[in-house]
PDB file of N, CA and C in Angstrom:
ATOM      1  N   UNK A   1      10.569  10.030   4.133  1.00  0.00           N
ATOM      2  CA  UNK A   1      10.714   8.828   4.933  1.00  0.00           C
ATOM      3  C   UNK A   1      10.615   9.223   6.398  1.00  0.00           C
ATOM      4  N   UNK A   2       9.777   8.645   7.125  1.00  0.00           N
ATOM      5  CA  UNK A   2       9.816   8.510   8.795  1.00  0.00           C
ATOM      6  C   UNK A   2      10.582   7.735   9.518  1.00  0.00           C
ATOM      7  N   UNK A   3      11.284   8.062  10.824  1.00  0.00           N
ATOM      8  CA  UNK A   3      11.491   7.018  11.442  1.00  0.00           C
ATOM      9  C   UNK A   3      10.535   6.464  12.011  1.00  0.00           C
ATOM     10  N   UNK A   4      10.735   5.067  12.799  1.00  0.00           N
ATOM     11  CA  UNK A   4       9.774   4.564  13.847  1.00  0.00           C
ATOM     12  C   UNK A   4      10.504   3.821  14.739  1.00  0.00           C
ATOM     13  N   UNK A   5      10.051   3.309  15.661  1.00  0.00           N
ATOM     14  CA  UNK A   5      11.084   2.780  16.734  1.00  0.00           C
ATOM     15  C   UNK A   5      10.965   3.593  17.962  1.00  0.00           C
ATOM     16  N   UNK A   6      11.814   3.072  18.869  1.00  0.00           N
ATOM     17  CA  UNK A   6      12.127   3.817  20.230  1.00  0.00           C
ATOM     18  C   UNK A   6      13.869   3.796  20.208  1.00  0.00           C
ATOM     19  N   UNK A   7      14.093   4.448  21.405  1.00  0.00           N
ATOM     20  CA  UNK A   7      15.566   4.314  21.603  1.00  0.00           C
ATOM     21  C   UNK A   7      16.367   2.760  21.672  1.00  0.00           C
ATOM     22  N   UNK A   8      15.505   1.828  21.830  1.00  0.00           N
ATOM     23  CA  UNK A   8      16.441   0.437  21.642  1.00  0.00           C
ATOM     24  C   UNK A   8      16.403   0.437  20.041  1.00  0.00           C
ATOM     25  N   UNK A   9      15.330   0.451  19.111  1.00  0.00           N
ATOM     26  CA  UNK A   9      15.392   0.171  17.682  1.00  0.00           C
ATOM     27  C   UNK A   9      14.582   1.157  16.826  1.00  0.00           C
ATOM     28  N   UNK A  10      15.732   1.899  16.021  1.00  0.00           N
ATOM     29  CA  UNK A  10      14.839   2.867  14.969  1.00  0.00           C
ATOM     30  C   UNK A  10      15.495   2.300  13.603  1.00  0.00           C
ATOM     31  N   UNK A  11      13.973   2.887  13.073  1.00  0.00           N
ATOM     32  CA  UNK A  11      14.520   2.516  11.530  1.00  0.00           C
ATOM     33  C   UNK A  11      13.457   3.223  10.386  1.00  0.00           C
ATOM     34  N   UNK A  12      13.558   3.597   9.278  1.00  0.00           N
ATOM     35  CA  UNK A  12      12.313   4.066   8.431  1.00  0.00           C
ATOM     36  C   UNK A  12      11.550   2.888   8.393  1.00  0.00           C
ATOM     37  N   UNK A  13      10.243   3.783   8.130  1.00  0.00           N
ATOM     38  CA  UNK A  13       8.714   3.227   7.885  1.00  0.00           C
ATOM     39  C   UNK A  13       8.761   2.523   6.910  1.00  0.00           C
ATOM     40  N   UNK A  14       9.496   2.805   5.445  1.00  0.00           N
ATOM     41  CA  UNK A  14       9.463   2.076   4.528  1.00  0.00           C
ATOM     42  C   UNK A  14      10.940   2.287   3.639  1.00  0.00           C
ATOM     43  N   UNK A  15      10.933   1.569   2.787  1.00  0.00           N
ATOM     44  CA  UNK A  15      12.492   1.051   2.572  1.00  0.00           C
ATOM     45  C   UNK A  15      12.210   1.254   1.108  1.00  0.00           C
ATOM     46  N   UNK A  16      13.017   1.529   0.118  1.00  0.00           N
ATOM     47  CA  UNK A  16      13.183   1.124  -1.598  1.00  0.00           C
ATOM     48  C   UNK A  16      13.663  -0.189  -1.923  1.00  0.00           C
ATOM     49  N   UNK A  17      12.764  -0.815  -3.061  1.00  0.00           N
ATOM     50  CA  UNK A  17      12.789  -2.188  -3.318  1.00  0.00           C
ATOM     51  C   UNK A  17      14.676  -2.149  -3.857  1.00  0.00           C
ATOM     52  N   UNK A  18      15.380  -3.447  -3.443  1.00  0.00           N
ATOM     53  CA  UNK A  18      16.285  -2.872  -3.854  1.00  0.00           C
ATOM     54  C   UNK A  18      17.720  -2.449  -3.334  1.00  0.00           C
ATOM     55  N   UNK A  19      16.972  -1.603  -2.435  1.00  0.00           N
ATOM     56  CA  UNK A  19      18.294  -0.178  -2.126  1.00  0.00           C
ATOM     57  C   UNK A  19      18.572  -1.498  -0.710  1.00  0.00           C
ATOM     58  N   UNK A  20      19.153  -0.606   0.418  1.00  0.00           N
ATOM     59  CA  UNK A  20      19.590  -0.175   1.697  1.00  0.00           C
ATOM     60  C   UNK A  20      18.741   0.405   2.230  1.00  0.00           C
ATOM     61  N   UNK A  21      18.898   0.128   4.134  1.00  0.00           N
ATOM     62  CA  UNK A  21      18.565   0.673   5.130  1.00  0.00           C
ATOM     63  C   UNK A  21      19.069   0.749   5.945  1.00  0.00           C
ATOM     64  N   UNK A  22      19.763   1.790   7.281  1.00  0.00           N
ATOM     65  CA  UNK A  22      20.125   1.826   8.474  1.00  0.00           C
ATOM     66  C   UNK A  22      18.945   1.427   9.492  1.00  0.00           C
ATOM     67  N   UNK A  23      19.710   0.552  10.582  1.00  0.00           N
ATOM     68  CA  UNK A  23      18.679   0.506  11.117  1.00  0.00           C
ATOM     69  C   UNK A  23      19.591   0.720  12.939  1.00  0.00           C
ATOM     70  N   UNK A  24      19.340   0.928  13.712  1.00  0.00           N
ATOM     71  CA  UNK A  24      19.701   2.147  14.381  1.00  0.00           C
ATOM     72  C   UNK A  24      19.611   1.277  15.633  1.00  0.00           C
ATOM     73  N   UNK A  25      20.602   0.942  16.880  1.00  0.00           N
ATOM     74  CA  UNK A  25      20.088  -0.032  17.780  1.00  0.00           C
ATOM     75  C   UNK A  25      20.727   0.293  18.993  1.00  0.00           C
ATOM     76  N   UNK A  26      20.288   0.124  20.130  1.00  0.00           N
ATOM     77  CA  UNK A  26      20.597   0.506  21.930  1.00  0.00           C
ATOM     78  C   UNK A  26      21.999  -0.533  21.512  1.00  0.00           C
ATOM     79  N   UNK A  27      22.781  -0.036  22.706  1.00  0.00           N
ATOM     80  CA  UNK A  27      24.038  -0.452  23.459  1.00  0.00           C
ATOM     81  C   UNK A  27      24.040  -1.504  23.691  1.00  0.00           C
ATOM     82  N   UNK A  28      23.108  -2.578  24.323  1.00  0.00           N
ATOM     83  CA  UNK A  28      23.409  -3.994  24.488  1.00  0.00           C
ATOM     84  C   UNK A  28      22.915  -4.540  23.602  1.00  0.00           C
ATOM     85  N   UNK A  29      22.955  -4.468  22.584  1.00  0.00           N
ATOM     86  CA  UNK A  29      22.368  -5.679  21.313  1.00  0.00           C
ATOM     87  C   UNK A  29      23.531  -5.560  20.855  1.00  0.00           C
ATOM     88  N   UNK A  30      23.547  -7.110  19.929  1.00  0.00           N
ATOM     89  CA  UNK A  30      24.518  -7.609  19.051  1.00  0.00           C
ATOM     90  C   UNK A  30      24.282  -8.074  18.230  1.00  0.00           C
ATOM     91  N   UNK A  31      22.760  -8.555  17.896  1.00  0.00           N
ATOM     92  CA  UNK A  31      22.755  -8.944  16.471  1.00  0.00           C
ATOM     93  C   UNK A  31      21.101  -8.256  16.096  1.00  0.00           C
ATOM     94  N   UNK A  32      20.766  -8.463  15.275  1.00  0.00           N
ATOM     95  CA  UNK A  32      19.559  -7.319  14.629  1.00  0.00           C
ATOM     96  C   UNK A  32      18.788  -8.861  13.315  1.00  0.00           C
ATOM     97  N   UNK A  33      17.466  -8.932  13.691  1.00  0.00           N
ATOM     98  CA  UNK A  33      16.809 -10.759  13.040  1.00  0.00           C
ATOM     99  C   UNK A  33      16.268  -9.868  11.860  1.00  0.00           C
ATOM    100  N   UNK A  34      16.439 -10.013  10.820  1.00  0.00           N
ATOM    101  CA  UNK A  34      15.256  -9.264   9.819  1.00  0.00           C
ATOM    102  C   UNK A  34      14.219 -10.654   9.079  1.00  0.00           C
ATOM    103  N   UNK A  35      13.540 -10.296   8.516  1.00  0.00           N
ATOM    104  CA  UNK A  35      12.444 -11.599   8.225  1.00  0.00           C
ATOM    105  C   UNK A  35      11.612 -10.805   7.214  1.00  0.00           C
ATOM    106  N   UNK A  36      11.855 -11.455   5.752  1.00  0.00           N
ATOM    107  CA  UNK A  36      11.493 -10.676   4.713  1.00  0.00           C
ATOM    108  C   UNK A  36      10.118 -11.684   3.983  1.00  0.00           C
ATOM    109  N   UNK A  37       9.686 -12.836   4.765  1.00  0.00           N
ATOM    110  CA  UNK A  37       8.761 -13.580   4.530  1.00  0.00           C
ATOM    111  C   UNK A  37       8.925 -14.996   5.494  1.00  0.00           C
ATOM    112  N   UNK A  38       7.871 -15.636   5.203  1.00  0.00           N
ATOM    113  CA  UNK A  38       7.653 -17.070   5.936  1.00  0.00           C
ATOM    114  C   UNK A  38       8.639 -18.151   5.884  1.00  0.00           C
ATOM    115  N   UNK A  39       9.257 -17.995   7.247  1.00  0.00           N
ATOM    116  CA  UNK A  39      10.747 -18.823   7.318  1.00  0.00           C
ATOM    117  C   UNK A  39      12.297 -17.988   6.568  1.00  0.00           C
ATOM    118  N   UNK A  40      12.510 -17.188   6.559  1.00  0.00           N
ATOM    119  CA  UNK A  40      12.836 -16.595   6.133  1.00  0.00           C
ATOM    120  C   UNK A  40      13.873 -15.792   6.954  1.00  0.00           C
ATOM    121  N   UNK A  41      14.782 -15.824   7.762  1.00  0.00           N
ATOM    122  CA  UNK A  41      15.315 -15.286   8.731  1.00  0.00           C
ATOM    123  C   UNK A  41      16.647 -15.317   8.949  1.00  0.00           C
ATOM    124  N   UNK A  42      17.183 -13.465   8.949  1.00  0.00           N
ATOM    125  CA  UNK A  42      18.426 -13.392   8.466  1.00  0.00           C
ATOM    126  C   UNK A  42      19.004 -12.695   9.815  1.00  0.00           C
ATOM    127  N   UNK A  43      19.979 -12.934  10.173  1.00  0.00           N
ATOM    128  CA  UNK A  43      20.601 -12.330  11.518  1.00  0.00           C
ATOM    129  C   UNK A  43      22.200 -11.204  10.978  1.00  0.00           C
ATOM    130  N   UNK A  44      21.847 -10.688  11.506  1.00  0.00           N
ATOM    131  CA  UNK A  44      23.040  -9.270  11.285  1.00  0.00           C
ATOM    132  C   UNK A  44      23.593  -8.544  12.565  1.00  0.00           C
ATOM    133  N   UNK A  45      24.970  -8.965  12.156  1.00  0.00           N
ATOM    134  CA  UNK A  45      25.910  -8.321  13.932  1.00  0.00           C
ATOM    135  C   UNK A  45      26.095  -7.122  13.648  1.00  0.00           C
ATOM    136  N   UNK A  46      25.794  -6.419  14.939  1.00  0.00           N
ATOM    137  CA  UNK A  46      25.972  -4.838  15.168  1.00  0.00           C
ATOM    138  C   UNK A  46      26.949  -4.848  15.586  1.00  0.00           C
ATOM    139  N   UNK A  47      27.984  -3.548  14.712  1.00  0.00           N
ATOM    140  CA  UNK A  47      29.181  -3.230  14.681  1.00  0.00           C
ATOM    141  C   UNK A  47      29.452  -2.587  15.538  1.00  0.00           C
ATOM    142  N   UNK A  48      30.621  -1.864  16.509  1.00  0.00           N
ATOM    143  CA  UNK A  48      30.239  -0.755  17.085  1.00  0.00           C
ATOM    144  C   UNK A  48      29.372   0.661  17.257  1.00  0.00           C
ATOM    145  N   UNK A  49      29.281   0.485  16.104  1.00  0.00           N
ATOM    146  CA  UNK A  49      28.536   2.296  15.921  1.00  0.00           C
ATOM    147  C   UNK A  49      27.591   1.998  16.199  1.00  0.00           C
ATOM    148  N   UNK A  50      26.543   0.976  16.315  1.00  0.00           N
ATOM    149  CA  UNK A  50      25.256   0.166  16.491  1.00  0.00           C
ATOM    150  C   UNK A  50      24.169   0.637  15.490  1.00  0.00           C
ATOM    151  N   UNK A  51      24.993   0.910  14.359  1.00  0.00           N
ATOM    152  CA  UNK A  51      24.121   1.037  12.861  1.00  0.00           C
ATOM    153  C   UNK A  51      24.750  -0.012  12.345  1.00  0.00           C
ATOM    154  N   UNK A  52      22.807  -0.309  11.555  1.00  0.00           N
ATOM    155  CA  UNK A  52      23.464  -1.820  10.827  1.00  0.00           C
ATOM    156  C   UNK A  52      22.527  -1.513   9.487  1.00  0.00           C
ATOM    157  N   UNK A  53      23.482  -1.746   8.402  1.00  0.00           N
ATOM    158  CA  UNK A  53      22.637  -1.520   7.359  1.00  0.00           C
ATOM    159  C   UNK A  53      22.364  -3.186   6.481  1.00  0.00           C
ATOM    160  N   UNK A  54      21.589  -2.736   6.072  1.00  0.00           N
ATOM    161  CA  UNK A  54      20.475  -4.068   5.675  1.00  0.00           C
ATOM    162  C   UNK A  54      19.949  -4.142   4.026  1.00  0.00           C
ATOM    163  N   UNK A  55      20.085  -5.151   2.963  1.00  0.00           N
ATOM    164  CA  UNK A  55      19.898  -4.971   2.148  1.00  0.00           C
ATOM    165  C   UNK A  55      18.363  -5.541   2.003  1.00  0.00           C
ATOM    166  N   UNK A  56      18.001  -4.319   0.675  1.00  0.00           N
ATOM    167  CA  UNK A  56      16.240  -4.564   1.092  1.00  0.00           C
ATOM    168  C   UNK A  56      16.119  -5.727   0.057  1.00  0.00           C
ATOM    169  N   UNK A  57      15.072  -6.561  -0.434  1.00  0.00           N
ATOM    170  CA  UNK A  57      14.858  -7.019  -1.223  1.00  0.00           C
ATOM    171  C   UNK A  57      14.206  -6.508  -2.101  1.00  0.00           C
ATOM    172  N   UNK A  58      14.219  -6.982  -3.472  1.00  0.00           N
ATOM    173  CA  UNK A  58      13.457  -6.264  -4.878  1.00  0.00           C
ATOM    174  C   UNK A  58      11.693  -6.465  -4.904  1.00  0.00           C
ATOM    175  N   UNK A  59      11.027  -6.846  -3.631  1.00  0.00           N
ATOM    176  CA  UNK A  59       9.944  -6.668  -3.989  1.00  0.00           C
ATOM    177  C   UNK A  59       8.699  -6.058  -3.311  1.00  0.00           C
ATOM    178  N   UNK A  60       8.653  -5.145  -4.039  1.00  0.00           N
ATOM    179  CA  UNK A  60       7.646  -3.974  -3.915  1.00  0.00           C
ATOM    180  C   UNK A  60       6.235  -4.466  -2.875  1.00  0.00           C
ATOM    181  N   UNK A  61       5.952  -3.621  -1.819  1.00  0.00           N
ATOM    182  CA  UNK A  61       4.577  -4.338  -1.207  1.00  0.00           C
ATOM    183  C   UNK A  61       4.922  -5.599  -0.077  1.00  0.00           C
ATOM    184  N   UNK A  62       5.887  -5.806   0.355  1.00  0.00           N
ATOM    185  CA  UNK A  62       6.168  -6.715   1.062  1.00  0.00           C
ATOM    186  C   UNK A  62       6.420  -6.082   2.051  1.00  0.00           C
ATOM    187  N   UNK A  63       6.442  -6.838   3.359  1.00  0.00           N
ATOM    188  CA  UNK A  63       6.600  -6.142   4.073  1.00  0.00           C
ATOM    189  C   UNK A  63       8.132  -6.553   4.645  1.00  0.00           C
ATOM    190  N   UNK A  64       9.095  -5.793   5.376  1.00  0.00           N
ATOM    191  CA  UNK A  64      10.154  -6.429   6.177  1.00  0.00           C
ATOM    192  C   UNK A  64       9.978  -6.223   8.389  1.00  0.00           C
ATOM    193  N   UNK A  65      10.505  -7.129   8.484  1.00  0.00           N
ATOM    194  CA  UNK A  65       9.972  -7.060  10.199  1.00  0.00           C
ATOM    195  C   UNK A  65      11.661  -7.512  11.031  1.00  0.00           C
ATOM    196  N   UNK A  66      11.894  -6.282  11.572  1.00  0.00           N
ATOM    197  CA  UNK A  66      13.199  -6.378  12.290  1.00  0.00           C
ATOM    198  C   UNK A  66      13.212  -6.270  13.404  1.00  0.00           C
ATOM    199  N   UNK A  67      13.980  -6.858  14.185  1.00  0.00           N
ATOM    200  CA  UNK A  67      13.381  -7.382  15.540  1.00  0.00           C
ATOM    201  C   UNK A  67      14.922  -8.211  16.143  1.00  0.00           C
ATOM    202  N   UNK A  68      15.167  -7.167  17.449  1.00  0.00           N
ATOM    203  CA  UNK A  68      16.197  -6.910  18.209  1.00  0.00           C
ATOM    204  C   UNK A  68      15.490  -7.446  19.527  1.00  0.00           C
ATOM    205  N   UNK A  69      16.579  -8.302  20.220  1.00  0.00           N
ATOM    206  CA  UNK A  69      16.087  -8.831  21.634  1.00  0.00           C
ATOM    207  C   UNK A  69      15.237 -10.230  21.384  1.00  0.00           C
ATOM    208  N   UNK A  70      15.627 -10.767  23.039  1.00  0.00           N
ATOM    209  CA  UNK A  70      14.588 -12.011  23.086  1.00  0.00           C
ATOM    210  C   UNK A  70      13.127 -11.736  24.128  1.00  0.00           C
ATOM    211  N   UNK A  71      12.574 -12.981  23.903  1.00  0.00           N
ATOM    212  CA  UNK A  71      11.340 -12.678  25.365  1.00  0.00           C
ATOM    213  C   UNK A  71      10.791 -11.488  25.110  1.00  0.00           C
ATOM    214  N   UNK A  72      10.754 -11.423  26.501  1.00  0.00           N
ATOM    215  CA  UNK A  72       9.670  -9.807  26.955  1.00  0.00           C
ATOM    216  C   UNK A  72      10.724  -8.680  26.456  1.00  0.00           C
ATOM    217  N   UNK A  73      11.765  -9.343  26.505  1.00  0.00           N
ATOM    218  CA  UNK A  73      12.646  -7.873  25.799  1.00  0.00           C
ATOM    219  C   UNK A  73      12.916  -7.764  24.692  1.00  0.00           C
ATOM    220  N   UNK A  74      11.856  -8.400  23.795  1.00  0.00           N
ATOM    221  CA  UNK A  74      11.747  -8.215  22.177  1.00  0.00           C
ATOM    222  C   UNK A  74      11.334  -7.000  21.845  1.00  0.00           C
ATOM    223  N   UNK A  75      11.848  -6.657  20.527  1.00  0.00           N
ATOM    224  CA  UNK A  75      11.363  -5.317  20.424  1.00  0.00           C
ATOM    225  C   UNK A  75      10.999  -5.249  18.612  1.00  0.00           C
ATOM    226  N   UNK A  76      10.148  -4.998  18.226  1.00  0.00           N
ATOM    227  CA  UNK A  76      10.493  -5.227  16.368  1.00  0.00           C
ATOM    228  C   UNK A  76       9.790  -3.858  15.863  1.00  0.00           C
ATOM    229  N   UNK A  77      10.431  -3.660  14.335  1.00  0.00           N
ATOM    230  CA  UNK A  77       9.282  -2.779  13.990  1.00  0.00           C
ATOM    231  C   UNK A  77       9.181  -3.223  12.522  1.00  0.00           C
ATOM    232  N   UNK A  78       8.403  -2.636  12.128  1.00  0.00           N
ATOM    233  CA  UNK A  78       7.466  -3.439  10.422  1.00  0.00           C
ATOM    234  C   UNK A  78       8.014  -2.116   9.575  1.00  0.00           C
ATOM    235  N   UNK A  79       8.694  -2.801   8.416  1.00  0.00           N
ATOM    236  CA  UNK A  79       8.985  -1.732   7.374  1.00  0.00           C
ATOM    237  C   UNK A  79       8.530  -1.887   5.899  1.00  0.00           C
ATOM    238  N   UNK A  80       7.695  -1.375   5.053  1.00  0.00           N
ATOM    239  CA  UNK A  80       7.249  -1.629   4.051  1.00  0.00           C
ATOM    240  C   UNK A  80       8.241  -1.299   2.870  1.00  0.00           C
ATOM    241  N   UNK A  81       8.172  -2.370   1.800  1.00  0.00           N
ATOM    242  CA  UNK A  81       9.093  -2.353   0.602  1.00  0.00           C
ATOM    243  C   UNK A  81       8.091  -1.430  -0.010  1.00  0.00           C
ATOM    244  N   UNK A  82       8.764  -0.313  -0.613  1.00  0.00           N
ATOM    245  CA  UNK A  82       8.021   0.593  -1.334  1.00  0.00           C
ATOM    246  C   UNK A  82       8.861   0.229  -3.120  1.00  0.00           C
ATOM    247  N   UNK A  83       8.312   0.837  -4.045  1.00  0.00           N
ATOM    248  CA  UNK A  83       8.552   0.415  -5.555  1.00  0.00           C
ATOM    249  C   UNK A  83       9.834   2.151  -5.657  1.00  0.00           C
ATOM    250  N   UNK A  84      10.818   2.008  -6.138  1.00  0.00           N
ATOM    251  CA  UNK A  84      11.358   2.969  -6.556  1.00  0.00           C
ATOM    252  C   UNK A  84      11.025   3.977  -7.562  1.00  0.00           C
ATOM    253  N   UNK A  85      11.582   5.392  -7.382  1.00  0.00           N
ATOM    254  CA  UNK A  85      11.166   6.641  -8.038  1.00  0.00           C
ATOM    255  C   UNK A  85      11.485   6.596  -9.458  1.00  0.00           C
ATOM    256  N   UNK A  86      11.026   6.610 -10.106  1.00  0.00           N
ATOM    257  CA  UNK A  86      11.168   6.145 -11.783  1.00  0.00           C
ATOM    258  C   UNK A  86      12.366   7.239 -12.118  1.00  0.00           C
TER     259      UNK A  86
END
């Protein structure tokens, strides 16, 4: 697994259908938008530690898109649902 991101938002490239993800966030954010399809949009408060873990959904090939900040100070990154290790 890779990360991707910058120092406001990291997170792996791709996720297990399924499982969990950390997703890793700068000092002034407070909530973290994930969007697992069309209309679809789930908001998650960052705790102190500014790891926020995220439950993936069960389907394989989809993509997930998380996305910290408003405006020009949006920031997102694209994580692919991968199928789990048999």
């Amino acid at each position: 697994m890779t990360v991707q991101g910058g120092e406001e938002l990291k997170g792996p490239s791709t996720a297990p259908a399924g499982g969990t993800i950390e997703i890793q966030v700068g000092p002034n954010e407070t909530t973290v938008w994930v969007s697992s399809g069309v209309g679809d949009l789930t908001g998650y408060t960052v705790p102190p530690s500014k790891k926020v873990t995220i439950p993936v959904p069960p389907t394989p090939g989809e993509p997930l898109l998380v996305t910290v900040g408003r405006g020009l100070d949006k920031r997102s990154i694209i994580i692919t649902i991968v199928a789990p290790s048999p």
